[in-house]
N, C-alpha and C. Protein backbone atom coordinates (compact mmCIF):
# COMPACT_ATOMS: atom_id res chain seq x y z
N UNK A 1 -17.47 7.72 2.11
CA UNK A 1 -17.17 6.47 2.77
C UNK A 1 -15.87 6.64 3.54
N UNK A 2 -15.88 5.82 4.84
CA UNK A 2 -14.79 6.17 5.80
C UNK A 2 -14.51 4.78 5.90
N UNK A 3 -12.71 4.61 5.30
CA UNK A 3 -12.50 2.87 5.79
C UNK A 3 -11.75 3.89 7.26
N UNK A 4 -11.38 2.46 8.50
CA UNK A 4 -10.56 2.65 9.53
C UNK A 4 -9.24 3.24 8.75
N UNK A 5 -7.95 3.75 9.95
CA UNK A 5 -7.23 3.51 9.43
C UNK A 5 -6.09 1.90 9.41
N UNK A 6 -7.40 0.87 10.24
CA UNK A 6 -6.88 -0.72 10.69
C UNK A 6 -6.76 -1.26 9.00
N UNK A 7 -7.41 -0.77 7.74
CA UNK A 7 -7.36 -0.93 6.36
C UNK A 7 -6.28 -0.33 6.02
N UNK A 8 -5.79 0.60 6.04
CA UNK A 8 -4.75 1.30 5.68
C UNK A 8 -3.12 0.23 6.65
N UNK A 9 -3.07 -0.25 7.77
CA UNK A 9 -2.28 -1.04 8.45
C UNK A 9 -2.49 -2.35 7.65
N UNK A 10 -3.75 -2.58 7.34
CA UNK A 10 -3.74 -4.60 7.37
C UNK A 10 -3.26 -4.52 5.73
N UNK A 11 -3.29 -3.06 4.89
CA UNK A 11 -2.96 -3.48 3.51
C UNK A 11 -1.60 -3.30 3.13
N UNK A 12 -0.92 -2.43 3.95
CA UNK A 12 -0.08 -2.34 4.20
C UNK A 12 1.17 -3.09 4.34
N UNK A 13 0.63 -3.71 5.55
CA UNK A 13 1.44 -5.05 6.32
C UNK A 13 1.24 -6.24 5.12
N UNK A 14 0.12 -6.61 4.77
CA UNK A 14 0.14 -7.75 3.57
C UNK A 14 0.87 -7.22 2.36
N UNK A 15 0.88 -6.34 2.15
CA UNK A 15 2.22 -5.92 0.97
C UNK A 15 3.52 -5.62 1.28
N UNK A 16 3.98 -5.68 2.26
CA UNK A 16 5.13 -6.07 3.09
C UNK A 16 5.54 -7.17 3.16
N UNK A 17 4.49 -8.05 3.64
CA UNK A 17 5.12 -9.56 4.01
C UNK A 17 4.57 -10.30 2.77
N UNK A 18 4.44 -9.42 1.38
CA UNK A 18 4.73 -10.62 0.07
C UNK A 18 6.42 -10.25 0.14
N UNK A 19 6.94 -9.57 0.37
CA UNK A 19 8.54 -8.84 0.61
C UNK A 19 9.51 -10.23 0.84
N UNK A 20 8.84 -11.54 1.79
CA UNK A 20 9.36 -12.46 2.55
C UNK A 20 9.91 -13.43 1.85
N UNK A 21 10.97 -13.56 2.22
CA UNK A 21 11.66 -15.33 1.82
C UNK A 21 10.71 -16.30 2.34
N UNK A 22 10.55 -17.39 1.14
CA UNK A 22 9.60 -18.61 1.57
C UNK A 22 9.55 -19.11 2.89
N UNK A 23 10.84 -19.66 3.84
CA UNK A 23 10.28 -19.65 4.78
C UNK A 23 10.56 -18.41 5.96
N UNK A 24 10.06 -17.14 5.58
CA UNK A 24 10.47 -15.99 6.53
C UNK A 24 8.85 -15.78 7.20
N UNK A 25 8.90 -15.01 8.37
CA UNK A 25 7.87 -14.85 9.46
C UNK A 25 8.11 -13.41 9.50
N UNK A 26 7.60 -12.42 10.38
CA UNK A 26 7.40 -11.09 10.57
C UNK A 26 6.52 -11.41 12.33
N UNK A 27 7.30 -10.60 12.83
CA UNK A 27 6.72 -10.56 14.15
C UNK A 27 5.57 -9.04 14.33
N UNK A 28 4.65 -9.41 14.60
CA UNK A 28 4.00 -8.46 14.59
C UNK A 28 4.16 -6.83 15.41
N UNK A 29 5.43 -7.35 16.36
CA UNK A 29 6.05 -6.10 16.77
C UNK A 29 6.95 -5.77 15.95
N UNK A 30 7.47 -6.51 14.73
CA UNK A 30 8.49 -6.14 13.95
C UNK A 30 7.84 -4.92 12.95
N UNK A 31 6.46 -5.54 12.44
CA UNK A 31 5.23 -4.77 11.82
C UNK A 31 5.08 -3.81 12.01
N UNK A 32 4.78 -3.36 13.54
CA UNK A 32 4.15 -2.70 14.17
C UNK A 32 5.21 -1.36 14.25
N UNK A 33 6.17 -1.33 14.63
CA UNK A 33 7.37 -1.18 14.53
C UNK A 33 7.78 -0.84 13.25
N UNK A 34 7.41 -1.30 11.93
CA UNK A 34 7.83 -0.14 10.81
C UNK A 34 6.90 0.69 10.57
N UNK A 35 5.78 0.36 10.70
CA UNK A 35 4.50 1.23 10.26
C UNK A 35 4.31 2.09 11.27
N UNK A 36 5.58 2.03 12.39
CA UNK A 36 5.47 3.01 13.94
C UNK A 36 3.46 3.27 14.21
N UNK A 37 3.00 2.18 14.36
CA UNK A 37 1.77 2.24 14.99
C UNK A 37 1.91 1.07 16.17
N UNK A 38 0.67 1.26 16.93
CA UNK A 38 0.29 0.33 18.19
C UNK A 38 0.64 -1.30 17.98
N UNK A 39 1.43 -1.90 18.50
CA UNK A 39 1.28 -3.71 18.16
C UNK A 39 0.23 -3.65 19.03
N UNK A 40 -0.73 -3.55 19.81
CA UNK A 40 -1.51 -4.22 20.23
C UNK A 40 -3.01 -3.86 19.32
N UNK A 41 -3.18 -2.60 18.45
CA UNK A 41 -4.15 -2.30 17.61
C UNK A 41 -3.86 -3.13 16.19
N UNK A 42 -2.51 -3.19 15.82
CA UNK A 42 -2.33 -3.96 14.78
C UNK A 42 -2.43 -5.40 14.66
N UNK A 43 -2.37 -6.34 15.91
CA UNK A 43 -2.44 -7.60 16.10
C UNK A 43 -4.35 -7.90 16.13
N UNK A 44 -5.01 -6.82 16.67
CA UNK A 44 -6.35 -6.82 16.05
C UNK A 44 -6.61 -7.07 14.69
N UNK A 45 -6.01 -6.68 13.89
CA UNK A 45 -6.04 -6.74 12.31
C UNK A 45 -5.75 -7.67 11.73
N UNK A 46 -4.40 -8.01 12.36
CA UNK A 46 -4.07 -9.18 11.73
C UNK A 46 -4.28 -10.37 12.37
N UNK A 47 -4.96 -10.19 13.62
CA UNK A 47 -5.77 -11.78 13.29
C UNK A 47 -7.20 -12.03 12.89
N UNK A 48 -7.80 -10.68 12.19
CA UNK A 48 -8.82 -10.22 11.41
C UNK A 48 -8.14 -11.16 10.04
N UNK A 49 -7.06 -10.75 9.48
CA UNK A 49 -6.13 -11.35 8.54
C UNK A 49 -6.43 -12.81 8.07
N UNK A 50 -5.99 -13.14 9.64
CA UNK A 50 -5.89 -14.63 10.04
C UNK A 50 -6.72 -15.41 9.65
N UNK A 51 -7.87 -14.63 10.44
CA UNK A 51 -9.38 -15.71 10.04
C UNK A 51 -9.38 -15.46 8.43
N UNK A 52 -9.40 -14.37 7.85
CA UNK A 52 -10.04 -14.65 6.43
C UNK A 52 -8.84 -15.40 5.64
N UNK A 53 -7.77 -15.97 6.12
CA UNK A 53 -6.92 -16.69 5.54
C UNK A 53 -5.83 -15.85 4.73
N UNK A 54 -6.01 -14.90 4.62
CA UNK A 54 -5.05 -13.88 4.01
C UNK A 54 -3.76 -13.56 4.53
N UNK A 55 -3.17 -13.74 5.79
CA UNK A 55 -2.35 -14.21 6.33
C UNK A 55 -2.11 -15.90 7.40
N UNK A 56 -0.73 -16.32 7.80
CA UNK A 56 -0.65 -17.65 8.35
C UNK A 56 0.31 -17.07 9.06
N UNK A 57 0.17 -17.55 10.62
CA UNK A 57 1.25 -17.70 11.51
C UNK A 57 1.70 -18.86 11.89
N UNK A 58 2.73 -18.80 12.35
CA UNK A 58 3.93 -19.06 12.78
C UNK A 58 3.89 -19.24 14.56
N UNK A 59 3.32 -20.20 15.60
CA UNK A 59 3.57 -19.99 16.68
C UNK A 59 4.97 -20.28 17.56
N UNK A 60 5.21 -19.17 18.74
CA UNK A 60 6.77 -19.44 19.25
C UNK A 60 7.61 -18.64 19.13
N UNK A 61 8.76 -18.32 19.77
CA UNK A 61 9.85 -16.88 20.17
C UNK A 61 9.83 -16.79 18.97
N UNK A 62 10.15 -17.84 18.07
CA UNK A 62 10.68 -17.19 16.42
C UNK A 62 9.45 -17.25 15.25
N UNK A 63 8.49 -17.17 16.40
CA UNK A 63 7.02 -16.93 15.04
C UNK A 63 6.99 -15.62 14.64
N UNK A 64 6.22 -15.86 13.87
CA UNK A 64 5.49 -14.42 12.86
C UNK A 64 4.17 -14.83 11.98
N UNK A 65 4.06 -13.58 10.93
CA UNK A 65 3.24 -13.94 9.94
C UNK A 65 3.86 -13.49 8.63
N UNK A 66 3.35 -14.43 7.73
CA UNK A 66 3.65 -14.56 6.61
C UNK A 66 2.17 -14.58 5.63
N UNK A 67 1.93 -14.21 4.82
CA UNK A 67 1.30 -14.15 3.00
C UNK A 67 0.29 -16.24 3.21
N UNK A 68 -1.01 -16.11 3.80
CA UNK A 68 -1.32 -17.39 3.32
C UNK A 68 -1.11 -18.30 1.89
N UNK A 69 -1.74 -17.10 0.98
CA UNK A 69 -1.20 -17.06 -0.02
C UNK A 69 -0.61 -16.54 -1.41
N UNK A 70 -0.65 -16.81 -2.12
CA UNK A 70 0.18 -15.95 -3.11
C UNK A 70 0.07 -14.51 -3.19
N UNK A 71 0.19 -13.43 -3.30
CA UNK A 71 0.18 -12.34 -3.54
C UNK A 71 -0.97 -11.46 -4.67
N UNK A 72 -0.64 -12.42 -6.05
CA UNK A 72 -1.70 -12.14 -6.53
C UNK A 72 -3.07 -12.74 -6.75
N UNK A 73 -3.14 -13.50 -5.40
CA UNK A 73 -4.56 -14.25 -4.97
C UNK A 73 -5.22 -13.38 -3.90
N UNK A 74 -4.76 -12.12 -3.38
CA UNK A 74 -5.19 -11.63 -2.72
C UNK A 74 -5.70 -10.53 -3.23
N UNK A 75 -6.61 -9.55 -3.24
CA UNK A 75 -7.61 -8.53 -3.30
C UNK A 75 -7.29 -7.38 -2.73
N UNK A 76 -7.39 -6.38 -2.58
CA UNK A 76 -8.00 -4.93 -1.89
C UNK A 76 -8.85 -5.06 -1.24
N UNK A 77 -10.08 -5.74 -1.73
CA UNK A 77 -11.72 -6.26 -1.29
C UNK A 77 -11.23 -7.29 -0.23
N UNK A 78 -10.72 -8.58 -0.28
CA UNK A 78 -9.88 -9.28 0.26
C UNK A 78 -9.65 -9.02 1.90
N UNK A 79 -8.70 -7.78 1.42
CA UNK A 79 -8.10 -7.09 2.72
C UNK A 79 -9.29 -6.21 3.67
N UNK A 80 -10.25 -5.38 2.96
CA UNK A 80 -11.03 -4.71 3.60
C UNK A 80 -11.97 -5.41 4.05
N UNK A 81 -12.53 -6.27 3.17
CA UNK A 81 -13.39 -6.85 4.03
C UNK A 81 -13.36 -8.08 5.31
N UNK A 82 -11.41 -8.27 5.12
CA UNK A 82 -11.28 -8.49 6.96
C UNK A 82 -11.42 -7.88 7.56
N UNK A 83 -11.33 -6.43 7.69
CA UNK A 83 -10.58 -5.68 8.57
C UNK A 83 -11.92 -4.93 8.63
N UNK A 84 -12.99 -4.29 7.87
CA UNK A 84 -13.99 -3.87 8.38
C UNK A 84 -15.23 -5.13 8.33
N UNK A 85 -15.39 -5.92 7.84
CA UNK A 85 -16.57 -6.97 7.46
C UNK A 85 -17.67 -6.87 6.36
N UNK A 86 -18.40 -7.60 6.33
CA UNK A 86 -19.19 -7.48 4.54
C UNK A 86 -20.27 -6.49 4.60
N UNK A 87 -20.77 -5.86 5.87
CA UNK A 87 -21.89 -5.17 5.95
C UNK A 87 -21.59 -3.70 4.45
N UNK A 88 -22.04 -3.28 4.06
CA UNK A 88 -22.34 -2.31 3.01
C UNK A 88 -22.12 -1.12 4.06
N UNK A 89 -20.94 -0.21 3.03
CA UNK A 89 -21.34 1.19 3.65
C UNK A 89 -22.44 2.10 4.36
N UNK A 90 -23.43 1.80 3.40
CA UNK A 90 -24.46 2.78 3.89
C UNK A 90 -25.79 1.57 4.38
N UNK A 91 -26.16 1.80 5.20
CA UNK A 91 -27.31 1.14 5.62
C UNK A 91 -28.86 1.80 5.62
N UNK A 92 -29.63 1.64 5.04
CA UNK A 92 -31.08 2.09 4.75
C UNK A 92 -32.49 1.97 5.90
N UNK A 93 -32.38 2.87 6.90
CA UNK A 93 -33.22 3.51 7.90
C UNK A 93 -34.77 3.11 7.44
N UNK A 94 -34.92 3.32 6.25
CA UNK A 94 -35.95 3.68 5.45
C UNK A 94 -36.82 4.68 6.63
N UNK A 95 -36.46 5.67 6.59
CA UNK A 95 -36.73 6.83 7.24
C UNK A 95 -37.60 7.57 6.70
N UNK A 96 -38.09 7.08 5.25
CA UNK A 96 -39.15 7.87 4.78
C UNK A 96 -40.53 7.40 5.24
N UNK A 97 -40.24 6.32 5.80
CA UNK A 97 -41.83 5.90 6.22
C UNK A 97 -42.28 6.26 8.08
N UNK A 98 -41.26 7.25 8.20
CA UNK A 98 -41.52 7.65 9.69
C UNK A 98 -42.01 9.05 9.37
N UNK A 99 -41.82 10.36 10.65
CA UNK A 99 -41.60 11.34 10.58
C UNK A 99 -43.56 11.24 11.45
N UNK A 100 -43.60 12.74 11.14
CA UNK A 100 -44.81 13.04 11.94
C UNK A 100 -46.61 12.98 10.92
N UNK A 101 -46.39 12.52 9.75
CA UNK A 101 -47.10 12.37 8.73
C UNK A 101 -46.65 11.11 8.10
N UNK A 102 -46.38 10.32 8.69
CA UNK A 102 -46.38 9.11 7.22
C UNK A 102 -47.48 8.75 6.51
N UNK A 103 -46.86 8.21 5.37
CA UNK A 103 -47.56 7.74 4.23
C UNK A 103 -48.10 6.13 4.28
N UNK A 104 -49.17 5.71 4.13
CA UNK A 104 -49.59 4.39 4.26
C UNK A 104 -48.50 3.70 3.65
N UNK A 105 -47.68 1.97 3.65
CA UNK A 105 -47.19 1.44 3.06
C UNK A 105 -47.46 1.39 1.96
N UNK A 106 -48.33 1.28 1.20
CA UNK A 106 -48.78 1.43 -0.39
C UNK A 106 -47.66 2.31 -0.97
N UNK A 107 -47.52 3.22 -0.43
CA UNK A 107 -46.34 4.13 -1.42
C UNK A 107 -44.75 3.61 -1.34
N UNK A 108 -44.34 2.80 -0.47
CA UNK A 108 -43.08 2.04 -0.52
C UNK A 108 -43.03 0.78 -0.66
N UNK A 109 -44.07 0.27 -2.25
CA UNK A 109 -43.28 -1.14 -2.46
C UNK A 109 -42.29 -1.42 -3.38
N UNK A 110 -41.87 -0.13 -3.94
CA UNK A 110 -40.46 -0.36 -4.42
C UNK A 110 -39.23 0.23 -3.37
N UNK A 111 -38.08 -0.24 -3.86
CA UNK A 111 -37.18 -0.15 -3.07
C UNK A 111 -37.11 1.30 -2.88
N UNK A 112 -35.93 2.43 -1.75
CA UNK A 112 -35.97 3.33 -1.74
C UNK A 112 -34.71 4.03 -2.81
N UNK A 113 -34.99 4.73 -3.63
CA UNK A 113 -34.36 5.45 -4.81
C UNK A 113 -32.97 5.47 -4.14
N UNK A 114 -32.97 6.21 -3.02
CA UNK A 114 -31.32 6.61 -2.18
C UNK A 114 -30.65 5.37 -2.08
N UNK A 115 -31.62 4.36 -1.43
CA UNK A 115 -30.30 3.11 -1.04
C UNK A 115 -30.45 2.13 -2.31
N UNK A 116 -31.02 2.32 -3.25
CA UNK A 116 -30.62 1.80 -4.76
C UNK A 116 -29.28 2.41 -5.32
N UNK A 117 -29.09 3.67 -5.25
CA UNK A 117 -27.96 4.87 -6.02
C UNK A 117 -26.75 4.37 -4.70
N UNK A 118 -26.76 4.25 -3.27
CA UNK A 118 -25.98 4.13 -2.69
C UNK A 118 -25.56 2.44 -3.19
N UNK A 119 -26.23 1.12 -3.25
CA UNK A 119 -26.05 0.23 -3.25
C UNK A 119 -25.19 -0.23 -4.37
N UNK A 120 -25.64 0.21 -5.11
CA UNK A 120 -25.02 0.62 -7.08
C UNK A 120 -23.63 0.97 -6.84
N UNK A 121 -23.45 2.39 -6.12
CA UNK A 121 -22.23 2.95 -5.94
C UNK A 121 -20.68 1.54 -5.26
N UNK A 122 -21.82 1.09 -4.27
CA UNK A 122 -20.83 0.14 -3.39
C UNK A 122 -20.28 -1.27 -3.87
N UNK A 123 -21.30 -1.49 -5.13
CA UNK A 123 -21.10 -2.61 -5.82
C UNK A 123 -19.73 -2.20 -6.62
N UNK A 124 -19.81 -0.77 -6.97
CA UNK A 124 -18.93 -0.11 -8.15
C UNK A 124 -17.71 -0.19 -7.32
N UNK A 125 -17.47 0.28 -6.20
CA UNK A 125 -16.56 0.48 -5.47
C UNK A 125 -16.06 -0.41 -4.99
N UNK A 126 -16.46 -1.93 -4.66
CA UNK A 126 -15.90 -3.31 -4.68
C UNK A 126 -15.39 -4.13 -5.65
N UNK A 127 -16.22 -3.53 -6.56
CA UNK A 127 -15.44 -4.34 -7.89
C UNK A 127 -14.71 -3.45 -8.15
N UNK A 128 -13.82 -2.61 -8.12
CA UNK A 128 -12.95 -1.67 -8.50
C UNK A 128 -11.64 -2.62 -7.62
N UNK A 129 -11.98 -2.68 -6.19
CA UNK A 129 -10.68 -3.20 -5.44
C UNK A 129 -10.72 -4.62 -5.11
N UNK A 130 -11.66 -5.20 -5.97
CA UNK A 130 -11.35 -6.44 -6.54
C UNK A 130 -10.47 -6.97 -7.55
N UNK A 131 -10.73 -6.01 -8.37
CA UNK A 131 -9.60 -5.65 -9.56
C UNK A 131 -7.83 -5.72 -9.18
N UNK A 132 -7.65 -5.08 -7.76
CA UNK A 132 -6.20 -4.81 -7.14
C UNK A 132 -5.91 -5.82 -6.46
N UNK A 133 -4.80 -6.10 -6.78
CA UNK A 133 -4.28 -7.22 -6.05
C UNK A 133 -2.89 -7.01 -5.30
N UNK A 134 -2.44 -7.92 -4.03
CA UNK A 134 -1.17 -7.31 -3.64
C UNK A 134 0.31 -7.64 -4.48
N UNK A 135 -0.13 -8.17 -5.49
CA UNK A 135 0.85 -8.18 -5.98
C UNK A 135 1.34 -6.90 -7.34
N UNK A 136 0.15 -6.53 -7.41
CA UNK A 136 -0.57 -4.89 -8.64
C UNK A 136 0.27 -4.31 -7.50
N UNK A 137 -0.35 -3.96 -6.45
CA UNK A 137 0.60 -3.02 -5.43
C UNK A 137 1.92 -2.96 -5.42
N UNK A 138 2.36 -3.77 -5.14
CA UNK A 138 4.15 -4.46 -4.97
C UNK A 138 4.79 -3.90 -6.44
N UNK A 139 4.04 -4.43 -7.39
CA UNK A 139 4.50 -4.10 -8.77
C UNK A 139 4.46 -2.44 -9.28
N UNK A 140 3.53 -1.90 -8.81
CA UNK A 140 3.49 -0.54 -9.24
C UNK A 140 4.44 0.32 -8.08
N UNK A 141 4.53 -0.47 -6.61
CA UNK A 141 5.53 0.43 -5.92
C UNK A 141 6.64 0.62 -6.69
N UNK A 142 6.89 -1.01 -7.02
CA UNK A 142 8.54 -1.07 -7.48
C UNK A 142 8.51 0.01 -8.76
N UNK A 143 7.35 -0.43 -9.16
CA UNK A 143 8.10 0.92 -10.65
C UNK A 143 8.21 2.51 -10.34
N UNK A 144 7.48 2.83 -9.45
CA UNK A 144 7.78 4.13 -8.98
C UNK A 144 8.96 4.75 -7.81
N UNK A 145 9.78 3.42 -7.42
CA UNK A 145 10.20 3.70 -6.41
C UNK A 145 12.22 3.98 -6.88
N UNK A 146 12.78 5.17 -6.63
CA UNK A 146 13.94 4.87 -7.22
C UNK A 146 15.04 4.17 -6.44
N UNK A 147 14.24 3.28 -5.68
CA UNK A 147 15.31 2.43 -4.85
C UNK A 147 15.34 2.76 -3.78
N UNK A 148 15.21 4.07 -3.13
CA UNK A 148 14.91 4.00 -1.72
C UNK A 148 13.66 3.13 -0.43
N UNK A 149 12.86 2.97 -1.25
CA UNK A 149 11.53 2.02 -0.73
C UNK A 149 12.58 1.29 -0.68
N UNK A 150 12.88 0.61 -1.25
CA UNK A 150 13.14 -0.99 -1.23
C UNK A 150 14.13 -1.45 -0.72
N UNK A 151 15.21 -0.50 -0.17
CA UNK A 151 16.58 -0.31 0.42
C UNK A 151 15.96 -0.58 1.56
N UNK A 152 14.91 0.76 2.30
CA UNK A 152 14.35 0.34 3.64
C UNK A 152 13.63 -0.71 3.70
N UNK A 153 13.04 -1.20 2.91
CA UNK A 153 12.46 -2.68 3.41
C UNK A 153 13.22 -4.10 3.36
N UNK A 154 14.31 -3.81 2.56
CA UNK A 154 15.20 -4.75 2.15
C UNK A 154 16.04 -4.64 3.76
N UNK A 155 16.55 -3.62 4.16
CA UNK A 155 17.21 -3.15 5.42
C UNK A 155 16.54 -3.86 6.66
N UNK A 156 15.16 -4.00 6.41
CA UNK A 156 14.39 -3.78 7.65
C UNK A 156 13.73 -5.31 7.80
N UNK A 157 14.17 -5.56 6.54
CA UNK A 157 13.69 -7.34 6.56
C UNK A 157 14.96 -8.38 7.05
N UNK A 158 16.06 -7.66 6.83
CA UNK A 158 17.40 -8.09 7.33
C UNK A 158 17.66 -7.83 8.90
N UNK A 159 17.30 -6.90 8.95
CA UNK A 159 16.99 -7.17 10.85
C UNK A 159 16.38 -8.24 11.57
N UNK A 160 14.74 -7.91 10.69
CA UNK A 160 13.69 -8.53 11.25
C UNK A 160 12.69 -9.76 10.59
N UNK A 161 13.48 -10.08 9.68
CA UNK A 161 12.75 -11.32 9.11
C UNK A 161 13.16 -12.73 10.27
N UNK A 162 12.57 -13.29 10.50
CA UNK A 162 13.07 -14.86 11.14
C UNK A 162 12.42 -15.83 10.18
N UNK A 163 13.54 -16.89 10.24
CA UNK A 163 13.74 -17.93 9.43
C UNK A 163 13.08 -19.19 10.01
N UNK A 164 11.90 -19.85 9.50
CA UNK A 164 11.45 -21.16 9.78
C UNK A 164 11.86 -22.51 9.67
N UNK A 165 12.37 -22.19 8.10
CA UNK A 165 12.67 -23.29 8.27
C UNK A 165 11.56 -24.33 6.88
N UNK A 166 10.69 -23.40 7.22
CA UNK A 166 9.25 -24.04 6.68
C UNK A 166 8.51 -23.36 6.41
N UNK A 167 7.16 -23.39 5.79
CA UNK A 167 6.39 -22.80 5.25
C UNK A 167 5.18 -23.58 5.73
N UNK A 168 5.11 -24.33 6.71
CA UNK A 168 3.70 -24.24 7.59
C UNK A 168 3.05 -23.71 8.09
N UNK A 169 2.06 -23.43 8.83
CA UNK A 169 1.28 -22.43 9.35
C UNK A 169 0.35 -23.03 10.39
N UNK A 170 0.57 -21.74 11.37
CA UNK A 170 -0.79 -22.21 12.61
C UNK A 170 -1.86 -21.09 12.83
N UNK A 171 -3.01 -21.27 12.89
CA UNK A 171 -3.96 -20.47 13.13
C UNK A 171 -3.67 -19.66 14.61
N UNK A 172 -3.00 -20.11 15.12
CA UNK A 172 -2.47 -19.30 16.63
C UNK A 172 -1.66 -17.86 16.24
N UNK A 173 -2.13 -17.24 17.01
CA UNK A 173 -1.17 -15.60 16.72
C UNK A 173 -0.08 -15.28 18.05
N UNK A 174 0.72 -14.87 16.48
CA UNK A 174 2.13 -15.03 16.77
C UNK A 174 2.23 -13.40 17.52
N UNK A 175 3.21 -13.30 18.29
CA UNK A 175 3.39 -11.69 18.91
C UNK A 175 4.29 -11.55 18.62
C-alpha cells in the first residue's frame, strides 16, 4: 500500500497545530515553511482537512489554521482518509472472469478469494490507525524527544503563531 506523501504533510501539520495556544492560527505558509514543502501542494491538504472538520480556519492577514478539535478526537484514519478518501486500497477487476477462455458465471458466485484476503487486510489496517490519535503522537514524541523537538517548535511557534483573539472558525482558507 502507497499513502501520498500529502498524508505524511496533513499528519504532520495536525500534530503541530495541537502545539497552539487556544486562540493561536498557523498560516499555511508558516506550515509550509517548516515542513520546507510546497504551500500551494500543502493548502490542497489542508483544505482536504477543512472539509472533514479536522482542522478550522481563521479568515484575513492574521488568519491561519488551528485543531477543529481536540487532539485526542482525532484519528490517523481521520487524517488519511481526508487526504486520500474512503475508496479501499485495492480495488477488485474481477479479472478472473475475462481472459481468452472464461468460465460461465456459475463458477463466481462467491466472492473472489484475493479481494476477500485484501479486504480483511484493509479493515486490519484501519482499525490499527484508528487506534492513533494526535494526541498518542504528541505524547509519544514528547517522551522520546530530549528537548530538541520541542525547542524547534516552541522557537518556531514564537515567530509564527498569530493571535486571534478567539477560537472561532471559518470554513474559508486561510493563506
Amino acid at each position: 500500500m502507497k499513502l501520498s506523501e500529502g498524508v505524511e504533510q496533513a499528519i504532520h501539520c495536525t500534530a503541530f497545530l495541537a502545539g497552539l495556544s487556544d486562540d493561536g492560527v498557523l498560516s499555511a505558509a508558516a506550515l509550509a515553511e517548516l515542513h520546507g514543502v510546497s504551500t500551494s501542494y500543502l493548502l490542497k491538504h489542508l483544505q482536504a482537512l477543512s472539509g472533514a472538520g479536522i482542522v478550522a480556519t481563521t479568515p484575513g492577514p492574521k488568519g491561519g489554521y488551528r485543531l477543529a478539535k481536540a487532539p485526542g478526537e482525532i484519528s490517523l484514519l481521520d487524517i488519511v482518509l481526508a487526504v486520500e478518501g474512503p475508496a479501499p486500497a485495492f480495488r477488485c477487476a474481477e479479472i478472473r472472469q475475462r481472459g481468452t477462455n472464461p468460465l460461465p458465471g456459475r463458477y463466481f458466485t462467491r466472492p473472489c478469494q484475493i479481494n476477500t484476503a485484501m479486504l480483511k487486510a484493509e479493515k486490519a489496517y484501519r482499525a490499527e490507525l484508528a487506534k492513533v490519535s494526535v494526541a498518542d503522537l504528541v505524547t509519544d514524541l514528547g517522551a522520546a524527544d530530549d528537548g530538541g523537538i520541542a525547542a524547534r517548535g516552541c522557537a518556531f511557534l514564537e515567530r509564527h503563531e498569530r493571535k486571534t483573539g478567539n477560537r472561532a472558525s471559518s470554513q474559508e482558507t486561510a493563506k
